[in-house]
Protein backbone atom coordinates (compact mmCIF):
# COMPACT_ATOMS: atom_id res chain seq x y z
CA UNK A 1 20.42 8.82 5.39
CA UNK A 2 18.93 6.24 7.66
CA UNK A 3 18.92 6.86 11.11
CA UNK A 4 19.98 3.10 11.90
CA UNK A 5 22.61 1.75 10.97
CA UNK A 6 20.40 -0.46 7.84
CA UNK A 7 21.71 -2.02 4.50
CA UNK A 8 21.89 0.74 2.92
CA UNK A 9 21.38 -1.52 -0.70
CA UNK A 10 18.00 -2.33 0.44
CA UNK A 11 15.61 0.52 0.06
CA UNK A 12 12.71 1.46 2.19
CA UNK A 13 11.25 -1.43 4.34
CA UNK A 14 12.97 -3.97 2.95
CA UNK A 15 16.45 -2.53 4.68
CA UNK A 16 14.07 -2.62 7.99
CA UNK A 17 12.92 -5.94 7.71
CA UNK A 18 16.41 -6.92 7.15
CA UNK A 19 17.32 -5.52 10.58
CA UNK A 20 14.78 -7.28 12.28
CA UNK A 21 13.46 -10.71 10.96
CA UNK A 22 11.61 -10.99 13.79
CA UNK A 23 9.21 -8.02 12.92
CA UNK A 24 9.67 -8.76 9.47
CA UNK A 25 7.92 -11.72 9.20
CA UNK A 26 4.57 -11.23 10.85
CA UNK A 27 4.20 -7.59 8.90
CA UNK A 28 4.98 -9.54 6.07
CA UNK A 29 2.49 -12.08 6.83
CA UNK A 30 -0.23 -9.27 7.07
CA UNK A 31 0.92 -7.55 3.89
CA UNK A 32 0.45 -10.51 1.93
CA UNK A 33 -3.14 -11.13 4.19
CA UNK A 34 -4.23 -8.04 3.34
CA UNK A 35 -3.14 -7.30 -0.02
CA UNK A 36 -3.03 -10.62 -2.03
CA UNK A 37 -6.13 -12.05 -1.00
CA UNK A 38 -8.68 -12.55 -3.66
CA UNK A 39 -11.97 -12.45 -1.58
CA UNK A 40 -14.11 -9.20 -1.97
CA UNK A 41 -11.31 -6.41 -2.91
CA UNK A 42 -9.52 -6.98 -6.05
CA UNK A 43 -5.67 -6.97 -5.59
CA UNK A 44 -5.71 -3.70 -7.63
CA UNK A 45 -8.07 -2.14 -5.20
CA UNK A 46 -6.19 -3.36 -2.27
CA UNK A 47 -3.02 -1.57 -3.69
CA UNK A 48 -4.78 1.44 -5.11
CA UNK A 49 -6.31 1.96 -1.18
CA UNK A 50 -2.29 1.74 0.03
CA UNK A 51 -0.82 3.88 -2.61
CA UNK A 52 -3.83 6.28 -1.92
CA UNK A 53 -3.04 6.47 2.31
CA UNK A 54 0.37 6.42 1.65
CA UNK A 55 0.47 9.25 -1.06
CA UNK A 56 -1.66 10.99 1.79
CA UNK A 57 0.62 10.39 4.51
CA UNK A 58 3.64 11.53 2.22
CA UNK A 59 5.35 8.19 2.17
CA UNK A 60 7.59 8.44 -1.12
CA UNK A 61 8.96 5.12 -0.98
CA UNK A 62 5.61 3.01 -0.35
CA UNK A 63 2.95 5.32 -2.53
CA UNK A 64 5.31 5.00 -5.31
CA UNK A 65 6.11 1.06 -4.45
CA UNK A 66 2.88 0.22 -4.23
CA UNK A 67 1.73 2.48 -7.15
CA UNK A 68 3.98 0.46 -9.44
CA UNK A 69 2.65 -2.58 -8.15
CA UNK A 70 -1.32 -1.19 -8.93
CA UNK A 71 0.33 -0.42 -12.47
CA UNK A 72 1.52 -4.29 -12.70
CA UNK A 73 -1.85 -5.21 -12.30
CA UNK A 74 -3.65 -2.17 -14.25
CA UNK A 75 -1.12 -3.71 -17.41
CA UNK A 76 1.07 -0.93 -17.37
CA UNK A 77 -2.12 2.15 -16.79
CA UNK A 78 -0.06 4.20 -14.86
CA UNK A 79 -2.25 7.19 -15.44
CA UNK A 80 -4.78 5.70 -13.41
CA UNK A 81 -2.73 5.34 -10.70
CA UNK A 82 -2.03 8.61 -10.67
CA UNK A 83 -5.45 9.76 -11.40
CA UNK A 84 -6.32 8.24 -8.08
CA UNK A 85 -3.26 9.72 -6.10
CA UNK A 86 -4.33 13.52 -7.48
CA UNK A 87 -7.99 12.84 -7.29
CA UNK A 88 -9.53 9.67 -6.84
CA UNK A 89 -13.59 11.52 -6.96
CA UNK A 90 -12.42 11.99 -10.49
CA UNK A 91 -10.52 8.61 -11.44
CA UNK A 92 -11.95 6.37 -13.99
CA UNK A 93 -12.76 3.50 -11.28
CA UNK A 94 -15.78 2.76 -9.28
CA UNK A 95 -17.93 4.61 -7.30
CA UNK A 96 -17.37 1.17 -4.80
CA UNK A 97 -13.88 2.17 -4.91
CA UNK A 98 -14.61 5.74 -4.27
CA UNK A 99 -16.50 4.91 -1.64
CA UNK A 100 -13.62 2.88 0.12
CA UNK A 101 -11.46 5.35 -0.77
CA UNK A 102 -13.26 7.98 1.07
CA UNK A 103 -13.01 5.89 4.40
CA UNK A 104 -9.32 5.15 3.98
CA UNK A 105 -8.83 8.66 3.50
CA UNK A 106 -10.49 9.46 6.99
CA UNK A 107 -8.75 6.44 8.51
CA UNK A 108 -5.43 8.22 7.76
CA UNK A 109 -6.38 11.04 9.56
CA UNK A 110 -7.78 9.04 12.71
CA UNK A 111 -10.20 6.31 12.82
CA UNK A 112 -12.54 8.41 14.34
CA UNK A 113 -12.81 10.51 11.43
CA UNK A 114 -15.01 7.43 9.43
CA UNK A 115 -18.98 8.10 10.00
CA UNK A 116 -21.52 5.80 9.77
CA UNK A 117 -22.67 8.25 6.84
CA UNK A 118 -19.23 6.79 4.94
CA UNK A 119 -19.86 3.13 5.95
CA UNK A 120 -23.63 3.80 4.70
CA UNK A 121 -22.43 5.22 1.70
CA UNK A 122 -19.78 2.42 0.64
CA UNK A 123 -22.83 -0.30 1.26
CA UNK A 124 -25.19 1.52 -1.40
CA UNK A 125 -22.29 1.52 -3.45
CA UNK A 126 -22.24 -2.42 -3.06
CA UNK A 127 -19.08 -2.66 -0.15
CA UNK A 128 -19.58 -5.35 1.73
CA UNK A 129 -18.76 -6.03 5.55
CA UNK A 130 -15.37 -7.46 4.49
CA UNK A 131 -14.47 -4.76 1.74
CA UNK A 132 -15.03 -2.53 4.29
CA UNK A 133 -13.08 -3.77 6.96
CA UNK A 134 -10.39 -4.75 4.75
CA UNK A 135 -10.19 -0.95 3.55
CA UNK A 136 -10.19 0.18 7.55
CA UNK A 137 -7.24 -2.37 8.11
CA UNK A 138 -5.09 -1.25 4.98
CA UNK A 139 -5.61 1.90 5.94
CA UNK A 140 -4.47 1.68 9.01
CA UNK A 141 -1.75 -0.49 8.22
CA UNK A 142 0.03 1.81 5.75
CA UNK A 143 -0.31 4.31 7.91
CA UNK A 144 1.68 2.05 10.29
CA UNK A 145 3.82 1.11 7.73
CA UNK A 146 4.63 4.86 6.10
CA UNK A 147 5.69 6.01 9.45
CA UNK A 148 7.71 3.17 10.01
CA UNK A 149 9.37 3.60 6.72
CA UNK A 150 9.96 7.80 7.34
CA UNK A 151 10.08 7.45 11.03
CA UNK A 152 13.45 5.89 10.68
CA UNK A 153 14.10 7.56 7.48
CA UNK A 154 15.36 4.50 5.17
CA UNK A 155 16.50 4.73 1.48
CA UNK A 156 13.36 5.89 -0.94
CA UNK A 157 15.25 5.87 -4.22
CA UNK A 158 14.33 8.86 -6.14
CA UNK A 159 14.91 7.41 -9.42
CA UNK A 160 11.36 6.13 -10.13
CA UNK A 161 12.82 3.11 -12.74
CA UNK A 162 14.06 1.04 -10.11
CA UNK A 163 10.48 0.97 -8.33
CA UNK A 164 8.93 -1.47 -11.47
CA UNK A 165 11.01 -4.41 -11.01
CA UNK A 166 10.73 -4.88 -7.09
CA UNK A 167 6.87 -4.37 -8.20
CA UNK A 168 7.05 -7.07 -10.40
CA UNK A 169 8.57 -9.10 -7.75
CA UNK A 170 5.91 -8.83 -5.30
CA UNK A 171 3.15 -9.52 -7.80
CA UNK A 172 4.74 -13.07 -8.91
CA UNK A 173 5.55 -13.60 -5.38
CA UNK A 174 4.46 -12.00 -2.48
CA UNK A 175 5.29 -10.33 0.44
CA UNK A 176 6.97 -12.79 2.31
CA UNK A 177 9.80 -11.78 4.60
CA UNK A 178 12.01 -13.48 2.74
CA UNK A 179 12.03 -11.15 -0.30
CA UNK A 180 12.91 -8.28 1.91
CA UNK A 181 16.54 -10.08 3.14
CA UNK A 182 17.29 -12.18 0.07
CA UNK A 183 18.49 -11.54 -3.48
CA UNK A 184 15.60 -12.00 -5.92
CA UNK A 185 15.46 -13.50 -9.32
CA UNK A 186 15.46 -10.61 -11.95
């Protein structure tokens, strides 16, 4: 049960973004910054990093939002996904990814946590400047966004078959605010 009064009907952030436009649309504006953009970081990687922090950080609602989404792109290779959730050193995905995925794992804990031993480590792995930052800044922005979505406690709907079509969604188009306050095509 939320602990504001939310639209109930609209599950995790979206219910919060509904409450407050105003917030809505510039963390909307970074989500799609950060997650849709197509320089450096593939999309998938960009999700697999948020699923990762979030699983980490216990989010329910966002690891398992923005796993599905990761699955849109992966055509439907779920298993992956969860192979990086349970044990990304082991996933079937690049040791670049690993690399970033190590440093969004210390990010989670506290930004302080990332050594210049991880940052040296994602560059022989052929990271760049702006993978890496982008990694630091999705990390740190699901962490933002996890505790937003359990610090207030919205809706996470447990049934995991309503997570794929929302995923869909976003993939064909975006994270603009106004998907979070407005019916969407099915």
């Amino acid at each position: 049960m939320p602990y504001i009064n939310v639209d109930k009907n609209l599950p995790g952030i979206r219910s919060l973004m509904a409450f407050r436009p105003e917030t809505a649309e510039p963390l909307s504006a970074l989500a799609e910054i950060l997650l849709r953009d197509d320089t450096g970081l593939s999309r998938t990687d960009r999700e697999l990093i948020g699923t990762y922090v979030s699983y980490l950080n216990d989010c329910f609602y966002c690891h398992h939002s923005h796993g599905e989404i990761a699955v849109c792109y992966l055509n439907g290779d779920r298993d992956l996904v969860n192979a990086v959730r349970q044990n990304y050193k082991e996933a079937p995905i690049s040791d670049k990814l690993k690399s970033l995925l190590q440093i969004a794992g210390k990010v989670q804990k506290s930004g302080k946590a990332v050594l210049q031993e991880d940052i040296d480590n994602a560059r022989e792995h052929g990271a760049t400047d702006r993978d890496i930052h982008d990694t630091v800044l999705i990390a740190a922005a699901f962490s933002l966004f996890n505790r937003y979505v359990d610090g207030l406690a919205s809706v996470a709907p447990q049934d995991l078959s309503t997570y794929p079509l929302r995923a869909k969604q976003i993939v064909e188009y975006g994270y603009g605010s106004h998907i979070f306050s407005q019916p969407q095509p099915v």
